[in-house]
PDB file of N, CA and C in Angstrom:
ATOM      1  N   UNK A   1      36.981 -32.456  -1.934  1.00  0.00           N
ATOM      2  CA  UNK A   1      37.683 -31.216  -2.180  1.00  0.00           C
ATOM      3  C   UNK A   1      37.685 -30.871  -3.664  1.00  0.00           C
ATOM      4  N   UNK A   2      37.717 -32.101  -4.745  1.00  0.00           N
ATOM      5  CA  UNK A   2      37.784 -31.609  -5.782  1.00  0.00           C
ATOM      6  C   UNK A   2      36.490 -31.411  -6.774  1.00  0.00           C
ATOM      7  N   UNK A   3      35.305 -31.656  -5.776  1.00  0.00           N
ATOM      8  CA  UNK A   3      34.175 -31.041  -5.831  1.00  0.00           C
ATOM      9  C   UNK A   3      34.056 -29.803  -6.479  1.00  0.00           C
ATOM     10  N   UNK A   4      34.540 -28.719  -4.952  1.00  0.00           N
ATOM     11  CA  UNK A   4      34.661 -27.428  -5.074  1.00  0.00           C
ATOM     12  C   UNK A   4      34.648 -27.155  -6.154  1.00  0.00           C
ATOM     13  N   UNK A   5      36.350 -27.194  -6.901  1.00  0.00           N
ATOM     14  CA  UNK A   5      37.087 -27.079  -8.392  1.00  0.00           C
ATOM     15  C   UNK A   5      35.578 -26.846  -9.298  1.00  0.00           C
ATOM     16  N   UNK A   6      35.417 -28.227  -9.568  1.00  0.00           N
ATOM     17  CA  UNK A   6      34.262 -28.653 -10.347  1.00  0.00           C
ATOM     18  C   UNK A   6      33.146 -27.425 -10.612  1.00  0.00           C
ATOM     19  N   UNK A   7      32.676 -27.217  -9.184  1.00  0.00           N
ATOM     20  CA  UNK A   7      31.904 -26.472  -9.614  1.00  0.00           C
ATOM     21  C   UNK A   7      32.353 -24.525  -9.802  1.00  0.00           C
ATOM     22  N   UNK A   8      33.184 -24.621  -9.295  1.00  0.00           N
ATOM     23  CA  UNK A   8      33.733 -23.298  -9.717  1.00  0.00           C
ATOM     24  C   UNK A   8      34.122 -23.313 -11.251  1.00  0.00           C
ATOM     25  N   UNK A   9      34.732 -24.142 -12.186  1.00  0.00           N
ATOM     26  CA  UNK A   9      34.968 -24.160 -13.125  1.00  0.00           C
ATOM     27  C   UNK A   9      35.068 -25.836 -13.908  1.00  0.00           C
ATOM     28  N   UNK A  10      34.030 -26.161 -14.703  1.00  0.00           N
ATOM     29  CA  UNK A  10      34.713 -27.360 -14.832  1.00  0.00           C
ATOM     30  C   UNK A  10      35.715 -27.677 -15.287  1.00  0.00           C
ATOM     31  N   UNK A  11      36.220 -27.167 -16.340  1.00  0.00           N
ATOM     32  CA  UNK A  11      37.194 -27.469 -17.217  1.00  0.00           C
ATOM     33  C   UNK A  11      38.586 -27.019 -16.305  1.00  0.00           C
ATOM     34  N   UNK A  12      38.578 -26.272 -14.892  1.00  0.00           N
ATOM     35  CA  UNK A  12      39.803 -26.351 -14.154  1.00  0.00           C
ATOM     36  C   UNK A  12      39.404 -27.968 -13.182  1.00  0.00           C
ATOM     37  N   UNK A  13      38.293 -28.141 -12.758  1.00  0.00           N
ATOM     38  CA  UNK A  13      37.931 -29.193 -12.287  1.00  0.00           C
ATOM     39  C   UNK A  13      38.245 -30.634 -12.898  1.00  0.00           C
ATOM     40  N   UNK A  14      38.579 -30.809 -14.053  1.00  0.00           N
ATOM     41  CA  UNK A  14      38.667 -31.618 -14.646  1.00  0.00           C
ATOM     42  C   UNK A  14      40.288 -31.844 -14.998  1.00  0.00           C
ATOM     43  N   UNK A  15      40.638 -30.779 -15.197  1.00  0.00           N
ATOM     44  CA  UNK A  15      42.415 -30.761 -15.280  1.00  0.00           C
ATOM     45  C   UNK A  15      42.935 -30.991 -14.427  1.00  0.00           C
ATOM     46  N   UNK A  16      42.322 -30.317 -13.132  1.00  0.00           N
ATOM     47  CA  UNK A  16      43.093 -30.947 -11.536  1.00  0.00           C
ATOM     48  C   UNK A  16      42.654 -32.334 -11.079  1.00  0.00           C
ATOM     49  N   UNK A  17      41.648 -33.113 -11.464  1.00  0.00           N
ATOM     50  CA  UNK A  17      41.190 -34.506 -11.248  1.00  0.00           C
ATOM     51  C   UNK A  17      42.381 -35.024 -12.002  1.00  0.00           C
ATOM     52  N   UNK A  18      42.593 -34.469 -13.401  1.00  0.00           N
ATOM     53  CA  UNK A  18      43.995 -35.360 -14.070  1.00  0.00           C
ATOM     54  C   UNK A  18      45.089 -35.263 -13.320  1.00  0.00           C
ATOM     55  N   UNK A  19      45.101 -34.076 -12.810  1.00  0.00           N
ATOM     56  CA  UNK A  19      46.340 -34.270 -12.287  1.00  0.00           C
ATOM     57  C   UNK A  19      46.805 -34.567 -10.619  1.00  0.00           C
ATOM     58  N   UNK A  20      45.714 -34.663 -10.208  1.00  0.00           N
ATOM     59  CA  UNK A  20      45.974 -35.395  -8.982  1.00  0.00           C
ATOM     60  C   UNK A  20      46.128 -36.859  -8.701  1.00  0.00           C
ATOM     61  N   UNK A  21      45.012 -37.595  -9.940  1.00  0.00           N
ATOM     62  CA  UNK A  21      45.100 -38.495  -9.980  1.00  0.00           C
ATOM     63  C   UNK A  21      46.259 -39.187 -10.660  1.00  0.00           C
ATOM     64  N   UNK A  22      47.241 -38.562 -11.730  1.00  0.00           N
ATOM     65  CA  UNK A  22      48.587 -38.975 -12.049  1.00  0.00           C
ATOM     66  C   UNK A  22      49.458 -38.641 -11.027  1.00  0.00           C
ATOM     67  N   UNK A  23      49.286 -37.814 -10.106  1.00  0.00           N
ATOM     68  CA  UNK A  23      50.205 -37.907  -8.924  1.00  0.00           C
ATOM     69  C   UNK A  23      49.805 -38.846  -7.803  1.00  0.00           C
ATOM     70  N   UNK A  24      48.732 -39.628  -7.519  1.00  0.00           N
ATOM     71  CA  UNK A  24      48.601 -40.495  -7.207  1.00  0.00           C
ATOM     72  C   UNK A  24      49.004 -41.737  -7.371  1.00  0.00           C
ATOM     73  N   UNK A  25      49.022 -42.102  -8.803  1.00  0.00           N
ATOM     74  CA  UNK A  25      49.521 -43.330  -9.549  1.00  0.00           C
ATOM     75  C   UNK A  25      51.158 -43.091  -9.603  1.00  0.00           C
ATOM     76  N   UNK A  26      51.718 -41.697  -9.572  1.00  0.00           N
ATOM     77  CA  UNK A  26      53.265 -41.717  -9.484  1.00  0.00           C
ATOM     78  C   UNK A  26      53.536 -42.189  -8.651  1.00  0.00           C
ATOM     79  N   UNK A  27      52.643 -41.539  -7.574  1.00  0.00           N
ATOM     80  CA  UNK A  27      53.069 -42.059  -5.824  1.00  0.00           C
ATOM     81  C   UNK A  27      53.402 -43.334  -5.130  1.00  0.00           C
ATOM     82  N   UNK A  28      52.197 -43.979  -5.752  1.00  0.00           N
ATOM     83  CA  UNK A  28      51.821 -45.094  -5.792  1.00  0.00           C
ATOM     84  C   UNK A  28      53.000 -46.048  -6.415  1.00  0.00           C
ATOM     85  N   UNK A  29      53.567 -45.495  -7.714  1.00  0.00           N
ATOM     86  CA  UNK A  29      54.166 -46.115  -8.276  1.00  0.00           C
ATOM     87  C   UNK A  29      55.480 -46.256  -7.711  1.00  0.00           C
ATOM     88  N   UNK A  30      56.434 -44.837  -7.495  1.00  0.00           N
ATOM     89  CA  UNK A  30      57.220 -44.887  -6.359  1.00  0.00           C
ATOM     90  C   UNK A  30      57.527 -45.965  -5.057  1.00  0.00           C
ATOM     91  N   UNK A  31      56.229 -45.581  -4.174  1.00  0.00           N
ATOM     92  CA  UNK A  31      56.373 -46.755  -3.331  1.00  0.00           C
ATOM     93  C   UNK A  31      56.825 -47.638  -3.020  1.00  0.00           C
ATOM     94  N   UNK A  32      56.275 -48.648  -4.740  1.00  0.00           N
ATOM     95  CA  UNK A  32      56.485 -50.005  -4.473  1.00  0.00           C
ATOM     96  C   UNK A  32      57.308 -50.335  -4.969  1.00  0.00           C
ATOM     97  N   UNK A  33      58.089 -49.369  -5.470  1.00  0.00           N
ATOM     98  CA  UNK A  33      59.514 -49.603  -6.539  1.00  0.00           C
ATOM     99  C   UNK A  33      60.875 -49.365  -5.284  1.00  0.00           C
ATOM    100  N   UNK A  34      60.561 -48.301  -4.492  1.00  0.00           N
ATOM    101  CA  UNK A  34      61.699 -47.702  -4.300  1.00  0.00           C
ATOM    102  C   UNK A  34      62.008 -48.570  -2.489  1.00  0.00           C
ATOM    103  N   UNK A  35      63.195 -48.270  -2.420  1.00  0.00           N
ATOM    104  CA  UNK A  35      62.969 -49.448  -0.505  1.00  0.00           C
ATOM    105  C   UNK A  35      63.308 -47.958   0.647  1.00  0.00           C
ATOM    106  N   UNK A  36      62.993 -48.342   1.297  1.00  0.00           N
ATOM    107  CA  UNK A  36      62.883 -47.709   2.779  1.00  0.00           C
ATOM    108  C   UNK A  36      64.049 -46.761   2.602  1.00  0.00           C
ATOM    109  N   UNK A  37      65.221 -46.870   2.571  1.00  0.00           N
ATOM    110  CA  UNK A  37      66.332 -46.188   2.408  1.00  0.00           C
ATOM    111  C   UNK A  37      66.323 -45.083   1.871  1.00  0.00           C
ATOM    112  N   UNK A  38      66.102 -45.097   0.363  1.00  0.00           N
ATOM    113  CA  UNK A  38      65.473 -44.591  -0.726  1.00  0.00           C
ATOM    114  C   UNK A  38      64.463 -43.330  -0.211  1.00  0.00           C
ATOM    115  N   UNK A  39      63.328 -43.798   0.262  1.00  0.00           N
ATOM    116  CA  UNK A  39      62.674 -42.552   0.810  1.00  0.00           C
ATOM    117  C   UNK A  39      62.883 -41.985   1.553  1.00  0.00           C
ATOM    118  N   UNK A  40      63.821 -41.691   2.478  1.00  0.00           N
ATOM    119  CA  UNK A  40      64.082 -40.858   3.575  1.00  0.00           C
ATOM    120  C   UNK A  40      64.772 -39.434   2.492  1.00  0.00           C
ATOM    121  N   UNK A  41      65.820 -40.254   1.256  1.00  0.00           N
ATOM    122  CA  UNK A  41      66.326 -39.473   0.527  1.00  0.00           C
ATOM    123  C   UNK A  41      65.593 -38.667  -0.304  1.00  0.00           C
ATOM    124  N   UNK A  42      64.793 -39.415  -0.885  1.00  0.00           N
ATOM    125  CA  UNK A  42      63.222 -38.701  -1.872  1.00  0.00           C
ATOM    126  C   UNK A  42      62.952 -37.816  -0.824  1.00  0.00           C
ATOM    127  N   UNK A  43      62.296 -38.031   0.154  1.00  0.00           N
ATOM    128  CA  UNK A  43      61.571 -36.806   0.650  1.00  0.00           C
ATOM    129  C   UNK A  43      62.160 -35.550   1.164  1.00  0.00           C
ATOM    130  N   UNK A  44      63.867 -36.078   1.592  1.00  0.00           N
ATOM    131  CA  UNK A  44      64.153 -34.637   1.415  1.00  0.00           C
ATOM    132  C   UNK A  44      64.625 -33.821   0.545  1.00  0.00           C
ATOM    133  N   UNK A  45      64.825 -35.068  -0.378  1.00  0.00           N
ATOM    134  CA  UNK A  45      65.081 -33.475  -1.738  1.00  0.00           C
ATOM    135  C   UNK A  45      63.686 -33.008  -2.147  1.00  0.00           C
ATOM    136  N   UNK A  46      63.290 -33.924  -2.105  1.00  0.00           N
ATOM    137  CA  UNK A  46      61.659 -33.106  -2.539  1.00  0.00           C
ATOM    138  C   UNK A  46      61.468 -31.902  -1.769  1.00  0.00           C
ATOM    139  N   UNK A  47      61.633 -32.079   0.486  1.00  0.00           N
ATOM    140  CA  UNK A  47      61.052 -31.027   0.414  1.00  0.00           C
ATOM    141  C   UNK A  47      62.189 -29.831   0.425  1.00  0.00           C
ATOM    142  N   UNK A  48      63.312 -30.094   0.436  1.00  0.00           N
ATOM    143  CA  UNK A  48      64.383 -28.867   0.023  1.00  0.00           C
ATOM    144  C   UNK A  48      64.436 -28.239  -1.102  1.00  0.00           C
ATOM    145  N   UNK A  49      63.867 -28.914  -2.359  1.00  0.00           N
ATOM    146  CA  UNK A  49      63.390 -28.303  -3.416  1.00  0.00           C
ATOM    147  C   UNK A  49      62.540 -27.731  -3.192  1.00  0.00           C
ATOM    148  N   UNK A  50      61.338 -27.850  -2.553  1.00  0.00           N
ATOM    149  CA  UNK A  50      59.704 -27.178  -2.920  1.00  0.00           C
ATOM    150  C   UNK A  50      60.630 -25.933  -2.031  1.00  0.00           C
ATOM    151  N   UNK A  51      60.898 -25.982  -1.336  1.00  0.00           N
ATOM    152  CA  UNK A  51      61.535 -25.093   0.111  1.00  0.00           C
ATOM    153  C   UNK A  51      61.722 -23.951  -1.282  1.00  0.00           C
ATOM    154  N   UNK A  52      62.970 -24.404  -1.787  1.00  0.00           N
ATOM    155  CA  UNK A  52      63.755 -23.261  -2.277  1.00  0.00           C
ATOM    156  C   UNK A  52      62.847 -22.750  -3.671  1.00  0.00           C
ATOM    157  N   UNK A  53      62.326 -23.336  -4.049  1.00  0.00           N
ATOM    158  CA  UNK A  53      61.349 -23.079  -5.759  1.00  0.00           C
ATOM    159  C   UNK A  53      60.638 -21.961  -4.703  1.00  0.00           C
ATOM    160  N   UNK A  54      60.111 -22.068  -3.178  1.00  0.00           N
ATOM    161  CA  UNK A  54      59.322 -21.023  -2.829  1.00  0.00           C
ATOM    162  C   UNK A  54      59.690 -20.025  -2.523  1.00  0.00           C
ATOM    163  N   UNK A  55      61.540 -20.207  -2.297  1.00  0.00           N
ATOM    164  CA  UNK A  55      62.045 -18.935  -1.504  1.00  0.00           C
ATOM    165  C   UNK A  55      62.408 -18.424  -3.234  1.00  0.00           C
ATOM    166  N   UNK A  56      62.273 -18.950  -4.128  1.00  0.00           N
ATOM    167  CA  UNK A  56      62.862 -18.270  -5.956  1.00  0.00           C
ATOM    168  C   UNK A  56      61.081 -17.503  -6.177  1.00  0.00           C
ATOM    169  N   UNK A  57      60.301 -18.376  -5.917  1.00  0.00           N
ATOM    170  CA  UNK A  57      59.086 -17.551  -6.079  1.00  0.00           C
ATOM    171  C   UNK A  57      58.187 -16.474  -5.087  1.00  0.00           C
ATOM    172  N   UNK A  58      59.028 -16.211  -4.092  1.00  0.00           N
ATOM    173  CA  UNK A  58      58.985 -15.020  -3.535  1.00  0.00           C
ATOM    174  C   UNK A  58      59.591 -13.529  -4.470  1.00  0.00           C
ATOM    175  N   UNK A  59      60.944 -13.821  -5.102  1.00  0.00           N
ATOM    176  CA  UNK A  59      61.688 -13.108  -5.553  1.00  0.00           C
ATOM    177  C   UNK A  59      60.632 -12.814  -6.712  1.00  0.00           C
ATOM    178  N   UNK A  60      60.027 -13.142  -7.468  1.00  0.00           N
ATOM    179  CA  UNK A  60      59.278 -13.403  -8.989  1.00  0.00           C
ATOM    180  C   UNK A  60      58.117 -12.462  -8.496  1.00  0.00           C
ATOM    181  N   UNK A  61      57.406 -12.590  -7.222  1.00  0.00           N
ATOM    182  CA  UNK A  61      56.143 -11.876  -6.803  1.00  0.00           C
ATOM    183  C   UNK A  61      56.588 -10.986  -6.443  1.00  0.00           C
ATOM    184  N   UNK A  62      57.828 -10.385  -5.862  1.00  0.00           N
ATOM    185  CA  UNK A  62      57.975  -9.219  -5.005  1.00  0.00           C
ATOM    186  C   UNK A  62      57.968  -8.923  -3.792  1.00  0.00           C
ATOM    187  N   UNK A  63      57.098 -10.385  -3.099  1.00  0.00           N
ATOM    188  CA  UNK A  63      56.668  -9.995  -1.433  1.00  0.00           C
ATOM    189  C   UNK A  63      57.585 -11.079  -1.034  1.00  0.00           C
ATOM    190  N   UNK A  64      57.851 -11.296   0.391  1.00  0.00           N
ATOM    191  CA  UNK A  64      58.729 -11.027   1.706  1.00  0.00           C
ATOM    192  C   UNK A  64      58.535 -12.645   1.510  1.00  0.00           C
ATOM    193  N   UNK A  65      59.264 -13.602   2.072  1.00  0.00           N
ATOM    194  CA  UNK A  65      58.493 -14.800   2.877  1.00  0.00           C
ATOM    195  C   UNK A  65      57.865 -14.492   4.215  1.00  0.00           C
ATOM    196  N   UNK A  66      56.977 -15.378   4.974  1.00  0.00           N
ATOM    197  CA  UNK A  66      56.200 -14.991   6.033  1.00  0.00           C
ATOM    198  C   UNK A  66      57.080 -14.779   7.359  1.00  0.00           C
ATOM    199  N   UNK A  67      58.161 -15.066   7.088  1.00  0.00           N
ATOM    200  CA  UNK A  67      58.841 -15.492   8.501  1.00  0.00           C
ATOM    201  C   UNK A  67      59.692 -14.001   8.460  1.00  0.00           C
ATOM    202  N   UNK A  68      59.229 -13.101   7.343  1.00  0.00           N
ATOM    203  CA  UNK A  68      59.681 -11.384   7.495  1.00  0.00           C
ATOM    204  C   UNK A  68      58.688 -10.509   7.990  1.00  0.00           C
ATOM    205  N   UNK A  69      57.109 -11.364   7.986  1.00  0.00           N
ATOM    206  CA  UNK A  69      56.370 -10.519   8.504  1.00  0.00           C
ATOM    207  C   UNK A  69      56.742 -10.210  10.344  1.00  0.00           C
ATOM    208  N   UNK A  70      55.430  -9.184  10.763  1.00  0.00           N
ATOM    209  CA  UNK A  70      55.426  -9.124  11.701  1.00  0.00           C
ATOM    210  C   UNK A  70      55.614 -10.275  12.774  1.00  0.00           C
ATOM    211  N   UNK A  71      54.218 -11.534  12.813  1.00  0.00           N
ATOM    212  CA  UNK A  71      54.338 -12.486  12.746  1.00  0.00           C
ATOM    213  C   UNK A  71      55.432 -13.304  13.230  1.00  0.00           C
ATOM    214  N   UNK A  72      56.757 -13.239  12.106  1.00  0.00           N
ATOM    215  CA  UNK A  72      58.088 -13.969  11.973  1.00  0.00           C
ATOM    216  C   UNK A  72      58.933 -13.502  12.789  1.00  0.00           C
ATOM    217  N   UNK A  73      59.077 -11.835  13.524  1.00  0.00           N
ATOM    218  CA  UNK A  73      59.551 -11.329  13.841  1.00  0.00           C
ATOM    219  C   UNK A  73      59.846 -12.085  15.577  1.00  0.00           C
ATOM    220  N   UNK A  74      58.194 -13.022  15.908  1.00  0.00           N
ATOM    221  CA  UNK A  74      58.620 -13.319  17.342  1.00  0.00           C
ATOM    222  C   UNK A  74      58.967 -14.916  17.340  1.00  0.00           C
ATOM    223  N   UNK A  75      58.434 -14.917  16.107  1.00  0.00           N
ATOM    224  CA  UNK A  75      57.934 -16.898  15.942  1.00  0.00           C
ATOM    225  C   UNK A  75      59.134 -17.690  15.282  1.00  0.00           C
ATOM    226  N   UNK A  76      59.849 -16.938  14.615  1.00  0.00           N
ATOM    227  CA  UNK A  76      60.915 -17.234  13.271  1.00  0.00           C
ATOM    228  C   UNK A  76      62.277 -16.545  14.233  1.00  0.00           C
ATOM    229  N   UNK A  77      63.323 -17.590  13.751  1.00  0.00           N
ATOM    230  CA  UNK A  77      64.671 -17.595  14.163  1.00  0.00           C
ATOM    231  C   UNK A  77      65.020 -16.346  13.259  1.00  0.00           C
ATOM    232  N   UNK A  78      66.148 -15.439  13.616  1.00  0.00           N
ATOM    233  CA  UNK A  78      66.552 -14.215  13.235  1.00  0.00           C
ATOM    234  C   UNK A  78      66.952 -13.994  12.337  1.00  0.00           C
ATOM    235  N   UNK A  79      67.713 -15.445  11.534  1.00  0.00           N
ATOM    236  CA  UNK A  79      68.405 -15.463  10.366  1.00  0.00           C
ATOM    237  C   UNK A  79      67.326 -15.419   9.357  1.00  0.00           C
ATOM    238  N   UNK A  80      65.866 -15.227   9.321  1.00  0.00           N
ATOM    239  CA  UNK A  80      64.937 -15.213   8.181  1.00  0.00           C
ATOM    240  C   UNK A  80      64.869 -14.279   7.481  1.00  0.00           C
TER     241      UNK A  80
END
């Protein structure tokens, strides 16, 4: 995948190799540090954060989240 990058641009190709690969070694690093308990908690603040950074960067672009499209209208609970 990070092929692609590469050849579309190297110098973005090369910044995202850095930085996937330091999120690898975080990951990694995490792991073996943290115990079972621990991650149930990590992952959900992680994903309740990414959640909400996306519902703040809806507001920043202007457009809807998806669950306002048409789409959301049959698939998505009402409160969206």
């Amino acid at each position: 995948m990070l092929v692609y990058y590469h050849i579309l641009d190297v110098a973005l190709g090369i910044a995202l190799t850095a930085f996937v690969a330091s999120m690898l070694w975080l990951t990694e690093a995490m792991a073996t540090q943290l115990a079972v308990a621990n991650d149930a908690r990590l992952f959900a603040i992680t994903f309740l954060g990414s959640w909400v950074f996306q519902l703040v960067e809806h507001v920043f672009e202007g457009r809807r989240p998806a669950c306002w499209t048409i789409a959301g209208r049959y698939f998505e609970p009402r409160y969206c």
